[in-house]
Protein backbone atom coordinates (compact mmCIF):
# COMPACT_ATOMS: atom_id res chain seq x y z
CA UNK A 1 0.00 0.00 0.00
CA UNK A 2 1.11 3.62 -0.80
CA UNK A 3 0.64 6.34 2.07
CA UNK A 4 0.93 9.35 1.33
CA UNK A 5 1.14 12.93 4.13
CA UNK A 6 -1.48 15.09 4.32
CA UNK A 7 -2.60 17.77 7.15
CA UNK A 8 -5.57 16.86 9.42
CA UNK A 9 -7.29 19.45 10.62
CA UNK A 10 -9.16 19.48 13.65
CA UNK A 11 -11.25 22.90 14.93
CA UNK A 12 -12.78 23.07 18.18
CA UNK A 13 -15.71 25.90 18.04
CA UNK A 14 -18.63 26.70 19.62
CA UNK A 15 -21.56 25.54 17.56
CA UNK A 16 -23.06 28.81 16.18
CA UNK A 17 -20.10 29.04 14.25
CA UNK A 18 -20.37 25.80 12.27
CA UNK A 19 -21.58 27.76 9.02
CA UNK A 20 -19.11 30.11 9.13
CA UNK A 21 -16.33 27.55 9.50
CA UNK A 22 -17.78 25.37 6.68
CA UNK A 23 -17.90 28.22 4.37
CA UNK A 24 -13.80 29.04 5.28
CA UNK A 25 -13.58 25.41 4.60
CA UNK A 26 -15.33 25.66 1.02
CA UNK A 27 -13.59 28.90 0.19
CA UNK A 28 -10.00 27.20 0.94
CA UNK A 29 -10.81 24.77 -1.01
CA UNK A 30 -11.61 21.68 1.29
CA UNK A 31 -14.82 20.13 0.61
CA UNK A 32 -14.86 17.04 2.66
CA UNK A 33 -15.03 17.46 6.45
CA UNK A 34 -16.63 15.90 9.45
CA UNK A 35 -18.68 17.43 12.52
CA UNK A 36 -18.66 15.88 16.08
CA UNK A 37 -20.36 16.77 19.48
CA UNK A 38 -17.94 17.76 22.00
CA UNK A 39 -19.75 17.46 25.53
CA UNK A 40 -17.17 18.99 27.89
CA UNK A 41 -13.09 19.71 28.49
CA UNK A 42 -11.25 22.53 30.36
CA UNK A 43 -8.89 25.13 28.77
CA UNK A 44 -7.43 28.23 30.09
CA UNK A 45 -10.76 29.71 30.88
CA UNK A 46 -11.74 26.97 32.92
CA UNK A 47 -13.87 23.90 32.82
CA UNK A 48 -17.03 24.26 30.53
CA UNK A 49 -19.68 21.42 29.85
CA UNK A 50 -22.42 21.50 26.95
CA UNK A 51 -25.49 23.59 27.95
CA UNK A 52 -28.49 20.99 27.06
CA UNK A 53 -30.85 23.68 28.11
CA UNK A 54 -29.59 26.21 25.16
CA UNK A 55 -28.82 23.44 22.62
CA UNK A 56 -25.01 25.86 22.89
CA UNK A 57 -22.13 23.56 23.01
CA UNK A 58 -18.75 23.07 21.33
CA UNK A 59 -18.04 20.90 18.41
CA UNK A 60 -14.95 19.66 16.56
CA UNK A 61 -14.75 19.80 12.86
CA UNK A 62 -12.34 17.32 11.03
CA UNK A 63 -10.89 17.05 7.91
CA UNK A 64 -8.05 15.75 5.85
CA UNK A 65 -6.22 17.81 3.05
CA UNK A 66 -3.49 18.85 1.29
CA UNK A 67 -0.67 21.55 3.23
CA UNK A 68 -1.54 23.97 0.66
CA UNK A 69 -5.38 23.75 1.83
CA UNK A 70 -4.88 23.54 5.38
CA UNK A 71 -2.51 26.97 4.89
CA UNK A 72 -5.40 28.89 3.01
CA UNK A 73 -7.60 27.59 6.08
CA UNK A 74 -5.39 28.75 8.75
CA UNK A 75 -4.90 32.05 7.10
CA UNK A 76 -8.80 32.59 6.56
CA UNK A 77 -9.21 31.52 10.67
CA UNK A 78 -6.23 33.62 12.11
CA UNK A 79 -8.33 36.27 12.58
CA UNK A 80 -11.37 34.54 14.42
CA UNK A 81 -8.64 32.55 16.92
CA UNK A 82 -8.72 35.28 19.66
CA UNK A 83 -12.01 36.66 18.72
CA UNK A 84 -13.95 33.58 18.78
CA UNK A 85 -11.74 31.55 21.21
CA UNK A 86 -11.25 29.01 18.37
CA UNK A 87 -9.02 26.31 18.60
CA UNK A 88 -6.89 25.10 14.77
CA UNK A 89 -4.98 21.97 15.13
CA UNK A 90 -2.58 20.87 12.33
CA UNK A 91 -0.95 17.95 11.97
CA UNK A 92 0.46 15.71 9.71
CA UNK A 93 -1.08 12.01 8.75
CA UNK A 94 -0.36 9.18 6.36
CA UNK A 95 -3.25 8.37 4.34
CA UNK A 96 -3.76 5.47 1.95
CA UNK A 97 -5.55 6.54 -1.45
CA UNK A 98 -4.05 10.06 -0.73
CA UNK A 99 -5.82 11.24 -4.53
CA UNK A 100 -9.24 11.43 -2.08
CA UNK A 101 -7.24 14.26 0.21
């Protein structure tokens, strides 16, 4: 089997945000992506748990792509990271059928 690198990207977001992150995902050029419930954590605010009562919580969105991508993503985020206490993981992965990514 070939692998081949690629960035994952993982965002952590509070959930009103979800459009606008899917439309700096379209816009970089990243298509594919996947959006998962987060139901509590801690950071350097503090603890913080999903409010059921609102329907506000944090998710993660996922995706895998190429470093060229992922760069146009982080640039079109920098500005939101302080603003909207997002968090923008990169890293790098080996993928099999890297043509898909």
């Amino acid at each position: 089997m070939d692998m081949v690198t690629r960035k994952r990207i993982e965002i952590l977001a509070d959930a009103p945000l979800l459009p606008r992150l899917i439309d700096a995902l379209l816009a970089s050029g990243i298509a594919d992506h996947t959006v998962l419930p987060v139901l509590a954590g801690a950071g350097s605010t503090g603890r913080w748990s999903e409010d059921r009562l609102t329907g506000t919580g944090k998710l993660v969105v996922m995706a895998i792509t190429s470093a060229d991508h992922a760069a146009a993503l982080a640039d079109r985020l920098a500005p939101l990271l302080d603003s909207h206490r997002l968090l923008l993981m990169l890293s790098e992965v080996e993928v099999i059928r890297g043509d898909r990514f």
